[in-house]
Protein backbone atom coordinates (compact mmCIF):
# COMPACT_ATOMS: atom_id res chain seq x y z
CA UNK A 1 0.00 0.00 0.00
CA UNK A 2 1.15 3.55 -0.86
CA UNK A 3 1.51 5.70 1.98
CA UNK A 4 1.49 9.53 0.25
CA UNK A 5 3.49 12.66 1.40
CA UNK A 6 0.25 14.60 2.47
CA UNK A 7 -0.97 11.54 4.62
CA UNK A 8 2.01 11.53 6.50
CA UNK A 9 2.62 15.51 7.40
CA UNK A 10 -1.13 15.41 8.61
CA UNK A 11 -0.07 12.06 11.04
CA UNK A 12 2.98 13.98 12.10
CA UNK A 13 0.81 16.92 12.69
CA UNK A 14 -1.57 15.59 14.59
CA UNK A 15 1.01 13.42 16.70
CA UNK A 16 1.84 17.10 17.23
CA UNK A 17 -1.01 18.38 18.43
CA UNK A 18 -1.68 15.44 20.50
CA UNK A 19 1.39 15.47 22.63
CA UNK A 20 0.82 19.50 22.96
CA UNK A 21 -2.56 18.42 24.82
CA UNK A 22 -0.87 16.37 27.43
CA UNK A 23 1.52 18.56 28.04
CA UNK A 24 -1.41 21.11 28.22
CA UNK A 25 -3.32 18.34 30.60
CA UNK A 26 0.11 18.11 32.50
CA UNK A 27 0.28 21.81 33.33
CA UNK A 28 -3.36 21.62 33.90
CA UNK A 29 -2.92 19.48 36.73
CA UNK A 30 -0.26 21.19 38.42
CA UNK A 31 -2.66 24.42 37.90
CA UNK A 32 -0.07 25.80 36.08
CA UNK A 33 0.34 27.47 32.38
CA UNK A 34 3.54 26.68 31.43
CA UNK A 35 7.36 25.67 32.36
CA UNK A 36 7.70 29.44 33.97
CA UNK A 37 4.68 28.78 36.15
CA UNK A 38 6.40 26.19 38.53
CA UNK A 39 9.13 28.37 39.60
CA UNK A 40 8.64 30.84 43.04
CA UNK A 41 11.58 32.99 43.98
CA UNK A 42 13.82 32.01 47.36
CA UNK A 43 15.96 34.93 47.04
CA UNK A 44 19.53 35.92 46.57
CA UNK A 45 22.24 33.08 45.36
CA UNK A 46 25.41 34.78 45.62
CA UNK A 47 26.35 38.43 46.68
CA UNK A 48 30.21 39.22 47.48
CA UNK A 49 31.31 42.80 48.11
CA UNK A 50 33.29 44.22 45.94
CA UNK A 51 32.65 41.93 43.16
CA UNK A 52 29.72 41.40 40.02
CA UNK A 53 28.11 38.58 40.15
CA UNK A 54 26.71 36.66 36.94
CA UNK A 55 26.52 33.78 35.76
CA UNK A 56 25.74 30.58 38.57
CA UNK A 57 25.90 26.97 37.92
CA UNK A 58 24.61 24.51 40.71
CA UNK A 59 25.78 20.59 41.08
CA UNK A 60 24.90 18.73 44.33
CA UNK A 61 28.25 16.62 46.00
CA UNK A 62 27.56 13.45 47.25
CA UNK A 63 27.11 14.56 50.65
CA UNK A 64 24.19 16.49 49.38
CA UNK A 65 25.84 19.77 49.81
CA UNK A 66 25.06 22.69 46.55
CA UNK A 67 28.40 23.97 45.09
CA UNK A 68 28.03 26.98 42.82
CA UNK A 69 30.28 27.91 39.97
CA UNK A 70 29.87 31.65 39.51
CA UNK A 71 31.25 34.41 36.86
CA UNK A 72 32.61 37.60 38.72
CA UNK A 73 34.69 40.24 38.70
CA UNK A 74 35.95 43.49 40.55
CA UNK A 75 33.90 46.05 40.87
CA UNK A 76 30.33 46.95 40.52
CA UNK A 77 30.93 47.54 36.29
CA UNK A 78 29.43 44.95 33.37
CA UNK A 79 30.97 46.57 30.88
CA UNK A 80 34.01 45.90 30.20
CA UNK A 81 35.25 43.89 32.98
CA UNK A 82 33.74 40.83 32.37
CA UNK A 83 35.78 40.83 29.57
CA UNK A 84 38.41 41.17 30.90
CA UNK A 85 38.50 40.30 34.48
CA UNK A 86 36.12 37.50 35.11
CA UNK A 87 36.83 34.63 36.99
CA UNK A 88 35.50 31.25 38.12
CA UNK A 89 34.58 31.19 41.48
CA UNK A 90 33.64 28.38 43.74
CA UNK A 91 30.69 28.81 46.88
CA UNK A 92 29.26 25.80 48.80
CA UNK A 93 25.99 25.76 50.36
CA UNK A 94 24.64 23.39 53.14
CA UNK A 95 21.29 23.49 51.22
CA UNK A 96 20.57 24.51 47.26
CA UNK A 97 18.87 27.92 48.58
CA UNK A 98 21.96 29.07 50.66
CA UNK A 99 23.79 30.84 51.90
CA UNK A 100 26.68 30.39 50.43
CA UNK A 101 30.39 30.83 51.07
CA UNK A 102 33.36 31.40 48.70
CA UNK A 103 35.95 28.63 48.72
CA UNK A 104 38.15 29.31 46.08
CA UNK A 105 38.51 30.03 42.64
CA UNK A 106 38.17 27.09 39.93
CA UNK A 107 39.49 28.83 36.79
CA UNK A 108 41.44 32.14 36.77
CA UNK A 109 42.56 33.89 33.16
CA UNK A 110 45.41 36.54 32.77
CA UNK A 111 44.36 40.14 32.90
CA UNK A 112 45.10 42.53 29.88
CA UNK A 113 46.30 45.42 31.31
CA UNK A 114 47.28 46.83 27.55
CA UNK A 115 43.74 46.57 25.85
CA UNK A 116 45.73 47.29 22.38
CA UNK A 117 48.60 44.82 22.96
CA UNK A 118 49.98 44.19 19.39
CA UNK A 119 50.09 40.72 20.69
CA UNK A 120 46.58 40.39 21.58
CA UNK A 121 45.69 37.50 19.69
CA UNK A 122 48.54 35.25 20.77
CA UNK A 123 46.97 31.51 21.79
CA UNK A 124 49.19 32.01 25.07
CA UNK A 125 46.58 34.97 25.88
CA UNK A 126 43.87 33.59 27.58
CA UNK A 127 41.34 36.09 28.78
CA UNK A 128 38.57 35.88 31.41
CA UNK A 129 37.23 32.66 32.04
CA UNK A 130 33.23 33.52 32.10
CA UNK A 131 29.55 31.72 31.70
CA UNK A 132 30.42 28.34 33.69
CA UNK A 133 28.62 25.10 33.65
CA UNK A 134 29.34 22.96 35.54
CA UNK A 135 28.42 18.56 35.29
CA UNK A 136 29.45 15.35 36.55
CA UNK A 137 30.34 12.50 33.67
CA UNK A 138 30.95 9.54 34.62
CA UNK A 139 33.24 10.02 38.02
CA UNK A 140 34.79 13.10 36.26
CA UNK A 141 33.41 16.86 37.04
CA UNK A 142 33.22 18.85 33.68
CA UNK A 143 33.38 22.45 33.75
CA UNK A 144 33.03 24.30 30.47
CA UNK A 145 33.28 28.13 29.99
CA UNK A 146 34.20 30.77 27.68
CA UNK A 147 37.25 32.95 26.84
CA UNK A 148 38.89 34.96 24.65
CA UNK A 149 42.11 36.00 23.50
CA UNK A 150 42.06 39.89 23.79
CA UNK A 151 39.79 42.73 24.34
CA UNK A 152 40.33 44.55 20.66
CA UNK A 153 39.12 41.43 18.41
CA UNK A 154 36.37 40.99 21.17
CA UNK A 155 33.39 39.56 20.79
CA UNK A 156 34.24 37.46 17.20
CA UNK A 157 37.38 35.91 19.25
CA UNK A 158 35.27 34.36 21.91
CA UNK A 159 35.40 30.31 22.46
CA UNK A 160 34.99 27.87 24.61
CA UNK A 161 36.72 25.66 26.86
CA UNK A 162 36.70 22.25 29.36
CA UNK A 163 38.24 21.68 32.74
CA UNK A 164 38.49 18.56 34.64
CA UNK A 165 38.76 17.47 37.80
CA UNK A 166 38.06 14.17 39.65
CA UNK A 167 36.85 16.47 42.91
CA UNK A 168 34.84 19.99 42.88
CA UNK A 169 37.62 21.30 45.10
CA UNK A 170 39.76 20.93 42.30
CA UNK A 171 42.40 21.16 40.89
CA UNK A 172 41.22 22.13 37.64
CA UNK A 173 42.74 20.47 34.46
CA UNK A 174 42.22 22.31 30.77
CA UNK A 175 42.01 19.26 28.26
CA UNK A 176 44.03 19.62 25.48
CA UNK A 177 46.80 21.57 27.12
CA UNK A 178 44.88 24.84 26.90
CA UNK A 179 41.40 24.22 27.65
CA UNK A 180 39.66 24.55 24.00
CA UNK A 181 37.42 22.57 22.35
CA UNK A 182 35.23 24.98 19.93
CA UNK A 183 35.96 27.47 17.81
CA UNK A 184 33.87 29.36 14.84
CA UNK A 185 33.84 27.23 12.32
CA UNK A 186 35.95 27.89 9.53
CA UNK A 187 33.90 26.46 6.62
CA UNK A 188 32.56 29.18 4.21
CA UNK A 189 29.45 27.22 4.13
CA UNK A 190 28.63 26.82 8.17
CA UNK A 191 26.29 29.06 9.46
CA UNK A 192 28.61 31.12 11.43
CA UNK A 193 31.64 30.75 9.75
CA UNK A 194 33.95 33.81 10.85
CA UNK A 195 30.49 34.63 13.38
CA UNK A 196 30.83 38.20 14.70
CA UNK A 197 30.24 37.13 18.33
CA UNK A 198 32.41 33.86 18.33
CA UNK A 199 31.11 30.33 20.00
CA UNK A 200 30.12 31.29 23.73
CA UNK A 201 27.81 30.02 26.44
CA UNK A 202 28.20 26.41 26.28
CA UNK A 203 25.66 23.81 27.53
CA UNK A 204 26.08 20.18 28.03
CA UNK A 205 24.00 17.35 27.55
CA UNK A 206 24.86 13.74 27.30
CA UNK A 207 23.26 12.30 24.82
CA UNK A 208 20.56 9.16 26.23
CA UNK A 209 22.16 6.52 23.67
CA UNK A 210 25.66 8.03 23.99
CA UNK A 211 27.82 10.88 23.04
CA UNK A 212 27.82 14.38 24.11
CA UNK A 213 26.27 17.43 22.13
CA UNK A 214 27.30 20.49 23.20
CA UNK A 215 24.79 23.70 22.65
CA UNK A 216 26.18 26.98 22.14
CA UNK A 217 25.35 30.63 20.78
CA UNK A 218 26.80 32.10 17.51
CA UNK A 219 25.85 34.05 14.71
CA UNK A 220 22.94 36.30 15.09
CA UNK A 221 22.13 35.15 18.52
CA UNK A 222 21.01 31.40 17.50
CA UNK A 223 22.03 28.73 19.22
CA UNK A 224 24.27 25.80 17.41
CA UNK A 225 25.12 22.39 18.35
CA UNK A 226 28.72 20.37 18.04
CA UNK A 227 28.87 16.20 18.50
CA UNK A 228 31.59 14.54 20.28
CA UNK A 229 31.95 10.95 20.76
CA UNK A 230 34.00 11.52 24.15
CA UNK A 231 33.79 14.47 26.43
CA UNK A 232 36.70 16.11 25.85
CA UNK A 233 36.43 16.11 21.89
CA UNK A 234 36.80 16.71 19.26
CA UNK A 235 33.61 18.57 18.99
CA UNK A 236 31.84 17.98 15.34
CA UNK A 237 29.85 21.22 14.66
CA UNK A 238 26.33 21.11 12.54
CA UNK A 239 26.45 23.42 9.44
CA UNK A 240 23.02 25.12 10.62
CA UNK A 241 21.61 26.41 13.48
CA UNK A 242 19.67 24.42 16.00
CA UNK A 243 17.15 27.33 17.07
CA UNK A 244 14.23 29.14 15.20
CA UNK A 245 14.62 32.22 16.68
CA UNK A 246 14.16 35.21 14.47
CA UNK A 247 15.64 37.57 17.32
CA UNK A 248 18.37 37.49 19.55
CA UNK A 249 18.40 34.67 22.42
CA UNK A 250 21.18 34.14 25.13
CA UNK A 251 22.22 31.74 27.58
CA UNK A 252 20.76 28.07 26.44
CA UNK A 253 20.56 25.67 29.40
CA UNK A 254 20.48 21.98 27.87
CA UNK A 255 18.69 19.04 30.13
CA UNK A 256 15.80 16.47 29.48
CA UNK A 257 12.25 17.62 30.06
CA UNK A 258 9.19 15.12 29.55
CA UNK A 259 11.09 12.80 27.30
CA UNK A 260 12.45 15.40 24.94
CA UNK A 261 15.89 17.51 24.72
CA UNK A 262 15.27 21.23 26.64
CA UNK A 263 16.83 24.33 26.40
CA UNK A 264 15.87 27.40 28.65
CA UNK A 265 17.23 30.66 27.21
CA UNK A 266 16.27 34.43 27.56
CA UNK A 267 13.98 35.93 25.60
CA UNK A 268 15.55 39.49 25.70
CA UNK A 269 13.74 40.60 22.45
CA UNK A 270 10.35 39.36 22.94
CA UNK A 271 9.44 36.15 20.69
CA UNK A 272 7.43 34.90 23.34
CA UNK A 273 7.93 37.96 26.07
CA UNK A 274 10.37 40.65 26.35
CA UNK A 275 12.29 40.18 29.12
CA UNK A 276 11.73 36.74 30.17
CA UNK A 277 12.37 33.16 29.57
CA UNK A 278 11.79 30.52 26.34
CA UNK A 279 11.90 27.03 26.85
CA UNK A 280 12.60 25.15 23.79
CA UNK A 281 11.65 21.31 23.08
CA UNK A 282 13.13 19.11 20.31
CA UNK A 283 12.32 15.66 19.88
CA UNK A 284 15.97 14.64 18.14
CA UNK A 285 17.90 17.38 19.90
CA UNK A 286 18.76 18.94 16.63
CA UNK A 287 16.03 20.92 15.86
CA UNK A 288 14.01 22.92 18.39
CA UNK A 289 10.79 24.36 16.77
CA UNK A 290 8.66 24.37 19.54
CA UNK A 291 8.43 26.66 22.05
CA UNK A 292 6.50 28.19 25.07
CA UNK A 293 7.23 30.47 28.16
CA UNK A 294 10.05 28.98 30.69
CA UNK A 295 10.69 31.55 33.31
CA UNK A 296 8.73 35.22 33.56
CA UNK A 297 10.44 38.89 34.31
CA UNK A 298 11.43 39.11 38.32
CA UNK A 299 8.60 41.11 38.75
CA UNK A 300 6.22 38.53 38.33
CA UNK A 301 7.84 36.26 41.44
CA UNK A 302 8.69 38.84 43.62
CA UNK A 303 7.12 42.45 44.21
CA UNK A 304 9.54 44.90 43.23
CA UNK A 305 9.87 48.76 43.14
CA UNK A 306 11.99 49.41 40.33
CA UNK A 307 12.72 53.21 41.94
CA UNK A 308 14.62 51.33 44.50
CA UNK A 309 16.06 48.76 42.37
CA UNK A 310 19.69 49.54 40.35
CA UNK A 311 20.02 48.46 37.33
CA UNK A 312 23.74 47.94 36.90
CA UNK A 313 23.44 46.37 33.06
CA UNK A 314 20.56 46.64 30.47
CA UNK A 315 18.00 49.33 29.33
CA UNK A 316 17.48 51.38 32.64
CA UNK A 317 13.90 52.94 31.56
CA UNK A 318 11.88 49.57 32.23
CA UNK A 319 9.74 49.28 34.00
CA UNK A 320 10.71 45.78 34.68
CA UNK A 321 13.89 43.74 35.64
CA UNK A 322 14.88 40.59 34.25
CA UNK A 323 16.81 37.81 34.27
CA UNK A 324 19.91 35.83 32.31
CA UNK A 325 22.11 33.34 32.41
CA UNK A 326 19.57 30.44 33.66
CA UNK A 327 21.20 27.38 35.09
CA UNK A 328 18.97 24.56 36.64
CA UNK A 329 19.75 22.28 39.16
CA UNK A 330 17.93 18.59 38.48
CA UNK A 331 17.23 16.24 41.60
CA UNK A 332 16.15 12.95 40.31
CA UNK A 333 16.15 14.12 37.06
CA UNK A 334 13.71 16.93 37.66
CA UNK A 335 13.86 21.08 37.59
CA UNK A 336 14.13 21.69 41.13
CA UNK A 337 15.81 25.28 41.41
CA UNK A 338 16.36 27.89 39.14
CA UNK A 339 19.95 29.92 39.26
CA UNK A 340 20.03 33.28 37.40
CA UNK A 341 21.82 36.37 36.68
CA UNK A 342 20.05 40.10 36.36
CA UNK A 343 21.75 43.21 35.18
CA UNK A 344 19.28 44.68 38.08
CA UNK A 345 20.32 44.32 41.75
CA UNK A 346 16.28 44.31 42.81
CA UNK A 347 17.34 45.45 46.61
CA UNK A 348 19.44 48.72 44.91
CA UNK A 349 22.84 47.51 46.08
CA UNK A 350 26.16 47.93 44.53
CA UNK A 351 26.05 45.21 42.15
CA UNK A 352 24.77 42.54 40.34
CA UNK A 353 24.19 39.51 42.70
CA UNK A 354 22.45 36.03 41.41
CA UNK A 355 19.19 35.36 42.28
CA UNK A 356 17.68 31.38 43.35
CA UNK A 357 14.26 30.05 42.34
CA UNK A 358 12.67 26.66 43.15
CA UNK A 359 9.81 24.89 42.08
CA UNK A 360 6.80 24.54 44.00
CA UNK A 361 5.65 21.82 45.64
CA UNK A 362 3.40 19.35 43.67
């Protein structure tokens, strides 16, 4: 029997529409409308004086206590010293909502004190260690990051590297002698080959029948995807983009949600809403065309009065604050709390600090 073309999209499309309504039913259940629904705030992550805080990745040990591996830097600037000056610091937390306290610093880059160094974009340069994520493979603890390799080429020289270590007290070993493991592809034909804003913001996820694909954003704020057999590479990049995204998207976090390959990322542009959160759902992993809300602004889980609030980073005439960077923490394999970054230090102090969200209690 012949099957044709038009019989099959409509199967596909309902099969579509039919797992939408139990994810619908799902939500229903819960009494809640979508991903960004489940989360309630908790409150600050990580504040240090004298330092920015950004980016916050969470792993449990196995003696159940939270380690965070933050982005900071001196001061109470964005611009330019996380270019410059970040960092990789280490906190531990008796319970995933804190407090917690500094231990140490995982991964520490050299500082360009001569932003137009004629030697700038030397490979022995290695600027700023920023974005962490941090996982556990195996009985090894991955933690991936970006660099660059000098302020004037900056952002198109941004890439991204792996450290290993057998404890998360370190010490912290680059693979491959100095840490990389993607670059911009250099195949005319790639979707961001020579990409103006580099490969940055990596995101993990080992694959369910093997293999690691690592997410990433390039070109036009979309995000991309690279294959590696083994964890430290080499990393096999896909000629296209992995996203749908007609405007600009940051900060993918990769996990598995309901069966299917997830990635939370801003929405700082508004394809679903300005300002918040889009989780996207794939059923392959390679290509993520459907979409709803994952997190809201911070106004929506906490009551804010943005007269009081500072907004260190971002548009300062909003008249809300939101959030970036989002890193999830999974507890049998479920979302249980939210880490993020916000250009807006809600309370009005000095600097950014990171901000903690769980999800409520079924």
């Amino acid at each position: 029997m012949k099957i044709s073309t038009s019989n099959l999209n409509r199967t596909n499309f309902l099969k579509t529409l039919f797992l939408l309504f139990l994810i619908n039913i799902s939500y229903a259940q819960q009494g809640l409308k979508s991903f960004a629904d489940q989360w309630e705030f908790v409150g600050i992550a990580v504040e240090e004086p004298g330092y920015t805080i950004w980016g916050t990745s969470p792993i449990i040990d196995d003696n159940g206590k939270t380690h965070l591996f933050v982005a900071r830097w001196p001061g109470n600037t964005v611009e330019p010293g996380w270019r410059t000056h970040s960092e990789i610091a280490h906190y531990i937390g008796d319970s995933s909502e804190g407090p917690f306290k500094f231990v140490d610093i995982a991964v520490k880059g050299q500082i360009e004190n001569k932003l137009n160094s004629t030697d700038s974009l030397s490979n022995k340069n290695i600027f700023a260690p920023h974005n962490p994520t941090i996982k556990k493979i195996g009985d090894v603890y991955a933690l991936f990051y970006i660099v660059n390799n000098g302020i004037k080429e900056h952002p198109s020289n941004q890439y991204i590297c792996l450290s290993t270590s057998k404890s998360l007290n370190g010490p912290w070993e680059p693979v491959n002698t100095d840490g990389a493991i993607l670059r911009p592809s250099q195949n005319k034909d790639y979707w961001n080959y020579n990409a103006s804003n580099g490969v940055n913001n990596p995101t993990l996820l080992q694959h369910p029948k093997g293999g690691f694909f690592l997410y990433y954003k390039s070109e036009k704020a979309r995000m991309g995807l690279a294959i590696a057999e083994h964890l430290e590479g080499p990393y096999v990049q896909m000629p296209f983009p992995v996203t749908v995204n007609d405007r600009n998207i940051e900060d993918g976090y990769a996990f598995m949600f309901n069966n299917k390959f997830a990635l939370l990322t801003t929405d700082n542009h508004g394809i679903v809403e300005e300002g918040g959160g889009i989780l996207w759902t794939s059923n392959d992993g390679i290509h993520f065309d459907s979409s709803e809300k994952g997190f809201h602004r911070i106004n929506d889980y906490t009551p804010i009065n943005m007269k009081d609030a500072k907004v260190h980073y971002g548009p300062k005439n909003k008249s809300y604050a939101k959030f970036e960077r989002p890193q999830i923490l999974l507890i049998n394999n479920k979302p249980k709390y939210l880490y993020v970054a916000s250009g807006t230090n809600i309370y009005g102090g000095d600097a950014p600090v990171s901000y903690v969200l769980k999800a409520k209690d079924k």
